[in-house]
C-alpha atoms as a PDB file:
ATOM      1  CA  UNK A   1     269.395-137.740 -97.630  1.00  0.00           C
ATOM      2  CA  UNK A   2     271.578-137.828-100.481  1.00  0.00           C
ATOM      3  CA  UNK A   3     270.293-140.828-102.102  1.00  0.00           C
ATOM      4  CA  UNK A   4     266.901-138.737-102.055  1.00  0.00           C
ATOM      5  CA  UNK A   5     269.109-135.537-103.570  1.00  0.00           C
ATOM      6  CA  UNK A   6     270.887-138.037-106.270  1.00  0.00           C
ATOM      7  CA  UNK A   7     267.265-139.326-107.507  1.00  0.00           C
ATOM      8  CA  UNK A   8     265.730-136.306-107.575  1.00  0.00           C
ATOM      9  CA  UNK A   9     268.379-135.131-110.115  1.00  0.00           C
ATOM     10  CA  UNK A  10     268.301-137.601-112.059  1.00  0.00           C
ATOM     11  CA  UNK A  11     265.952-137.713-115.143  1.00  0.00           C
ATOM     12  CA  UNK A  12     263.967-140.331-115.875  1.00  0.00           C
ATOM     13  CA  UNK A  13     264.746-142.900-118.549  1.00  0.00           C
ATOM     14  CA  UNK A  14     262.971-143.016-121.902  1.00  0.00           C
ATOM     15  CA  UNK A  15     262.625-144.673-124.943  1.00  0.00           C
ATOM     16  CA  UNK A  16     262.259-142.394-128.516  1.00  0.00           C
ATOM     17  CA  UNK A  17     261.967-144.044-131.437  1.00  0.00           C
ATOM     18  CA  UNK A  18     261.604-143.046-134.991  1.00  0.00           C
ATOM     19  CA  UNK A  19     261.618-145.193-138.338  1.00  0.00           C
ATOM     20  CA  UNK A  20     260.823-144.865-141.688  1.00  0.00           C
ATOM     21  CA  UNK A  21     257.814-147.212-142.752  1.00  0.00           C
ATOM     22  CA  UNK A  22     257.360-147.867-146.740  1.00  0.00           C
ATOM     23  CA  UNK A  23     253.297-147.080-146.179  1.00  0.00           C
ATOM     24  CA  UNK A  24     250.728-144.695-145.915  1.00  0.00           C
ATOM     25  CA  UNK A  25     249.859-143.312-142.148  1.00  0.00           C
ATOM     26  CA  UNK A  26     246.441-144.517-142.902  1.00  0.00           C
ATOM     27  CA  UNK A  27     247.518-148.110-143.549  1.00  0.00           C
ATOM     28  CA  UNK A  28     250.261-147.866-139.996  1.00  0.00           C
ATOM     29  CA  UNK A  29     247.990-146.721-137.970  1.00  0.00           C
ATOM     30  CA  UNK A  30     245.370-149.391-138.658  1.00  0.00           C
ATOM     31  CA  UNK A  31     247.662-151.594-137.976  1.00  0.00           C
ATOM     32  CA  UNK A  32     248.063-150.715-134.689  1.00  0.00           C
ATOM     33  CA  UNK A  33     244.421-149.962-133.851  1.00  0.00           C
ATOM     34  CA  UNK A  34     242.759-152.577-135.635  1.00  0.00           C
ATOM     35  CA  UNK A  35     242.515-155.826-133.109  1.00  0.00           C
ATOM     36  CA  UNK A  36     242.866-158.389-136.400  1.00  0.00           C
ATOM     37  CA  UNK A  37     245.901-156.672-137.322  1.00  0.00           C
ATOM     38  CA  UNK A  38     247.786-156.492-133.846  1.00  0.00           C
ATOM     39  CA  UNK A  39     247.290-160.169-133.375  1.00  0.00           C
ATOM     40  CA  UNK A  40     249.148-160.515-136.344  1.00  0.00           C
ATOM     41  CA  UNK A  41     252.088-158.194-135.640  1.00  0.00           C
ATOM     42  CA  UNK A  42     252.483-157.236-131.884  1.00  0.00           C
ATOM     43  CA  UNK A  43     255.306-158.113-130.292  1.00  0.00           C
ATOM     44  CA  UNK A  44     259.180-158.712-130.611  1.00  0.00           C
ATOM     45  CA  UNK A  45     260.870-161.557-132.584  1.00  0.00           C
ATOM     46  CA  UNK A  46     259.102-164.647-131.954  1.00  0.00           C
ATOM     47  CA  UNK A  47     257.254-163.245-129.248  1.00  0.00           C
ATOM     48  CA  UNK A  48     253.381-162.696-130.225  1.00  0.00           C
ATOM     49  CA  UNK A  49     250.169-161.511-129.120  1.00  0.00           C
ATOM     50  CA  UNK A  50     247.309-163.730-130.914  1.00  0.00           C
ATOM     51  CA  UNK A  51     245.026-163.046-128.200  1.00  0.00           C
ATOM     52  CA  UNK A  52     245.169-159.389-128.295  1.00  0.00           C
ATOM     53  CA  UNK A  53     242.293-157.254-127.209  1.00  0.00           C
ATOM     54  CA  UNK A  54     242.479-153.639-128.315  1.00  0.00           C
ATOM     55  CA  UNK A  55     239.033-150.889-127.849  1.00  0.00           C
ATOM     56  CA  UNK A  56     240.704-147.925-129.804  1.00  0.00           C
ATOM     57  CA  UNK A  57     238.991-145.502-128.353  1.00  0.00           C
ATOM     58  CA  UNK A  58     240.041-142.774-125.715  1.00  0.00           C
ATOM     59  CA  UNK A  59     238.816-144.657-122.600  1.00  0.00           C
ATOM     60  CA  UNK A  60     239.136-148.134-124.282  1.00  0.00           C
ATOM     61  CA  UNK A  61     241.214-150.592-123.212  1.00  0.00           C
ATOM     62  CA  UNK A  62     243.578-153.275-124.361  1.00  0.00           C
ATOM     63  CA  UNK A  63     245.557-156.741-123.164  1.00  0.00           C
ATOM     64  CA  UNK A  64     248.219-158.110-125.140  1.00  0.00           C
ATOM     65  CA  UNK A  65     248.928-161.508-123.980  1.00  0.00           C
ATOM     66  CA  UNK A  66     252.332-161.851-125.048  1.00  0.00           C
ATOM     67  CA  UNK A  67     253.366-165.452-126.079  1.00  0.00           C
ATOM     68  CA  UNK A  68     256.932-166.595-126.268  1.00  0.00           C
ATOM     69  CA  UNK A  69     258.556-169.527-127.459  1.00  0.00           C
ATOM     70  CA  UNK A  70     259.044-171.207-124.478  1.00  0.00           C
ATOM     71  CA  UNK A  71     255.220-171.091-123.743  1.00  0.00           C
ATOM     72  CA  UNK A  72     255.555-168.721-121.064  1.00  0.00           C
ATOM     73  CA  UNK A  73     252.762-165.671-121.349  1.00  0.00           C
ATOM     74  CA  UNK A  74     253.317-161.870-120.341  1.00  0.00           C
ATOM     75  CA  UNK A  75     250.715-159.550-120.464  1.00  0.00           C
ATOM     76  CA  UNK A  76     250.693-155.910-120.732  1.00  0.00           C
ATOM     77  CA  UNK A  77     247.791-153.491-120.979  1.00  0.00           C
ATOM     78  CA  UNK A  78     246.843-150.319-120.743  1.00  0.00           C
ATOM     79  CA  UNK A  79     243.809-147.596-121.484  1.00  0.00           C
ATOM     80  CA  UNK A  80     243.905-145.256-124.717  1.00  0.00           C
ATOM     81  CA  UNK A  81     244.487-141.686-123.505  1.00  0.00           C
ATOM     82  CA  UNK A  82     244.494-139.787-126.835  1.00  0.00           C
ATOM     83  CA  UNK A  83     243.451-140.663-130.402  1.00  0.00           C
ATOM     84  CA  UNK A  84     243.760-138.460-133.849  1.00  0.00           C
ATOM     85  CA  UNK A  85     242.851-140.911-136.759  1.00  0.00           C
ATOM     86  CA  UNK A  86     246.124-141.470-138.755  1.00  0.00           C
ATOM     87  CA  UNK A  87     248.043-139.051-136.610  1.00  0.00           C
ATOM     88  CA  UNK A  88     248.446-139.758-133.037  1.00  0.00           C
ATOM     89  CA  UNK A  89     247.894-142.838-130.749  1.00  0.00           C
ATOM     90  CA  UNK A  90     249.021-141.995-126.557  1.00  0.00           C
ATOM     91  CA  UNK A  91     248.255-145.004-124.409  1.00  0.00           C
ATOM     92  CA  UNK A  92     249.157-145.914-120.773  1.00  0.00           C
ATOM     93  CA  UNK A  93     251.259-148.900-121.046  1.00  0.00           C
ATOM     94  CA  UNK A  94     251.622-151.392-117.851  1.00  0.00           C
ATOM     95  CA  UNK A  95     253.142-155.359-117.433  1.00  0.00           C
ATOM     96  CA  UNK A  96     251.366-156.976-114.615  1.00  0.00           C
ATOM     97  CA  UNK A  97     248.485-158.889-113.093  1.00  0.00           C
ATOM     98  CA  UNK A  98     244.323-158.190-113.709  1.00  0.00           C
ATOM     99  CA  UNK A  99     244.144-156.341-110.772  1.00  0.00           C
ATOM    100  CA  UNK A 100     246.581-153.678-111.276  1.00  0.00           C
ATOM    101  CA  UNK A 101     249.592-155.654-109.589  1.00  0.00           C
ATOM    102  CA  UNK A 102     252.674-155.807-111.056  1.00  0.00           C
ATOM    103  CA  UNK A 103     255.198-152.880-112.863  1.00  0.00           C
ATOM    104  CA  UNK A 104     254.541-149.194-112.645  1.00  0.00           C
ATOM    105  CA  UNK A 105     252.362-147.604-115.298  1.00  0.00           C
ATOM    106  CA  UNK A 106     254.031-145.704-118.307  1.00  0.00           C
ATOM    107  CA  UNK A 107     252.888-144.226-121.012  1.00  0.00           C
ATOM    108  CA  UNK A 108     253.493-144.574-124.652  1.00  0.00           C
ATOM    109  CA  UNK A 109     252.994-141.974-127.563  1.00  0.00           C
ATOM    110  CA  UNK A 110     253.285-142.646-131.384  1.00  0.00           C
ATOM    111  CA  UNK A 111     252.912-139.847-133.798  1.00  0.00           C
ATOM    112  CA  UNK A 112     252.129-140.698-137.410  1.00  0.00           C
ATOM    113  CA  UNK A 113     253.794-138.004-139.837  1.00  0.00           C
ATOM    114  CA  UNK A 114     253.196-138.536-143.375  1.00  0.00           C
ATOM    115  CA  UNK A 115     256.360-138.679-145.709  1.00  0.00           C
ATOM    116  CA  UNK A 116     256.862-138.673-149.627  1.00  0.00           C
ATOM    117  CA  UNK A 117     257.777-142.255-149.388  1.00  0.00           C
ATOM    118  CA  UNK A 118     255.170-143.337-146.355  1.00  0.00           C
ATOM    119  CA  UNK A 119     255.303-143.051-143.114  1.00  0.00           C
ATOM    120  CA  UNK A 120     257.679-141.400-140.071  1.00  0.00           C
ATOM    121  CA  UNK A 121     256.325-143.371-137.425  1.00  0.00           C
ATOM    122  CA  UNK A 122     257.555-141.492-133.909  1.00  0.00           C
ATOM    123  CA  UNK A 123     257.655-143.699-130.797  1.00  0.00           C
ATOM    124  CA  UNK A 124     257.905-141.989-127.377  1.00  0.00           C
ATOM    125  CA  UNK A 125     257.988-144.373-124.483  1.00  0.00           C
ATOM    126  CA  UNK A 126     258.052-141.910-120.932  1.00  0.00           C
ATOM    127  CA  UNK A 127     257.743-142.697-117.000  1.00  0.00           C
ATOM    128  CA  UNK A 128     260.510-145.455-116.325  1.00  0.00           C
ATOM    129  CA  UNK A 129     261.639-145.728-113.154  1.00  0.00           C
ATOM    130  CA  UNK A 130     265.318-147.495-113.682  1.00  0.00           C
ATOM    131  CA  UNK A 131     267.489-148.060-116.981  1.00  0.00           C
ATOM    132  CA  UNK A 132     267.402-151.537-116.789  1.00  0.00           C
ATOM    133  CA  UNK A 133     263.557-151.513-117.888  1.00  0.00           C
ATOM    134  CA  UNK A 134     264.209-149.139-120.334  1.00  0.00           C
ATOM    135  CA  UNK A 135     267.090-150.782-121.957  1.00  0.00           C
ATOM    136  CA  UNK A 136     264.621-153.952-122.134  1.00  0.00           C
ATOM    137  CA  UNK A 137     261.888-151.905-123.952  1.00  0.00           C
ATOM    138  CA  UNK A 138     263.817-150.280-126.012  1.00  0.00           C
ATOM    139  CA  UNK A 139     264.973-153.825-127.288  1.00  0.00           C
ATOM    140  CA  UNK A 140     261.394-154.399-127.406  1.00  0.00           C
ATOM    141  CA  UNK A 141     259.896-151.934-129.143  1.00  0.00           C
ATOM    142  CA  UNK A 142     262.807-151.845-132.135  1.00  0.00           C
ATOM    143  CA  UNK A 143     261.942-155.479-132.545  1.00  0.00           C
ATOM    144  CA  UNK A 144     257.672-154.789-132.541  1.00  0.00           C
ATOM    145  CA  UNK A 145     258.318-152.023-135.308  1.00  0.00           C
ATOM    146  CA  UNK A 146     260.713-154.400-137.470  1.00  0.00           C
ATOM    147  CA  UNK A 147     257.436-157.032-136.905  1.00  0.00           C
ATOM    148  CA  UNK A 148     255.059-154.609-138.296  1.00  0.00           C
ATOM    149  CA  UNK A 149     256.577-153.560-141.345  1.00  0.00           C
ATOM    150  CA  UNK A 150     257.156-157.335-141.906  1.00  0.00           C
ATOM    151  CA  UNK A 151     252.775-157.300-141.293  1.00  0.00           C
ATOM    152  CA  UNK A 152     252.499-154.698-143.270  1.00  0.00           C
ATOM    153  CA  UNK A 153     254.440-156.417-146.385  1.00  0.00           C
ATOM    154  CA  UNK A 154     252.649-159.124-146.019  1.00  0.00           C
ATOM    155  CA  UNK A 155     255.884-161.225-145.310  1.00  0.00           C
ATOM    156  CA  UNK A 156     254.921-162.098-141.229  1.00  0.00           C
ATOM    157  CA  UNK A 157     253.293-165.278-140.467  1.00  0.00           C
ATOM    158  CA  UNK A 158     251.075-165.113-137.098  1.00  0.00           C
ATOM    159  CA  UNK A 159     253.188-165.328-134.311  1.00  0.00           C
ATOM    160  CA  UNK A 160     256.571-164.911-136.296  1.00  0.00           C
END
């Protein structure tokens, strides 16, 4: 009973994220709705998605195969939940199998507020269930926004 009292207290890990990018929303946002582009830029580090599927539409899906060095393949995917050209993107995001099997679903919002200089791109990663996955993301998606601002000055080769 108090390991049920502890948890319920507790509140659930998440990852925010905000950075400055050097372009227009128009031109960020593309690159992360436009399937060409992703397969350019998604994913931390060496770790890339040339495979990437993406339907950017509320309803569509996507699959991003992740490839890493080693040759080993993750895949995460997820359904588009809410979409406002140039502004907001809020997909569920989930690691795992076809069929549904694997992690538990999250869900990931990026707002795109325009800036004198670009672009304040807002990351908001919710519905973690431990730190230790969070932590990991949070690695994750600092490296994935350092990958597309390398795509988006034209200094990223595919797959790092």
């Amino acid at each position: 009973m108090n390991d049920v009292l502890q948890k319920s207290n507790l509140v659930a890990p998440e990852v925010t994220l905000e950075r400055e990018i050097p372009y227009p929303p128009e031109q960020v946002f593309k690159a992360w709705t436009d399937q060409a582009a992703l397969r350019q830029w998604m994913g931390p580090g060496k770790i890339c998605a040339p495979n990437a599927i993406m339907d950017a539409r509320v309803g569509g899906a996507y699959v991003f195969p992740m490839q890493h060095p080693d040759g080993t393949v993750t895949t995460v995917r997820g359904v588009i939940k809410e979409l406002v050209p140039n502004r907001k993107l809020r997909f569920t995001w989930a690691w795992g199998e076809e069929d549904g099997t694997g992690e538990d679903v999250t869900e990931v919002t990026l707002e795109f507020h325009p800036t004198a200089t670009g672009t304040r791109l807002a990351l908001r990663h919710t519905g973690f269930t431990d730190q230790a996955s969070r932590d990991k993301h949070t690695r994750g998606w600092s490296g994935c926004t350092d990958s597309l601002e390398l795509y988006l000055a034209g200094k990223l080769t595919a797959c790092g």
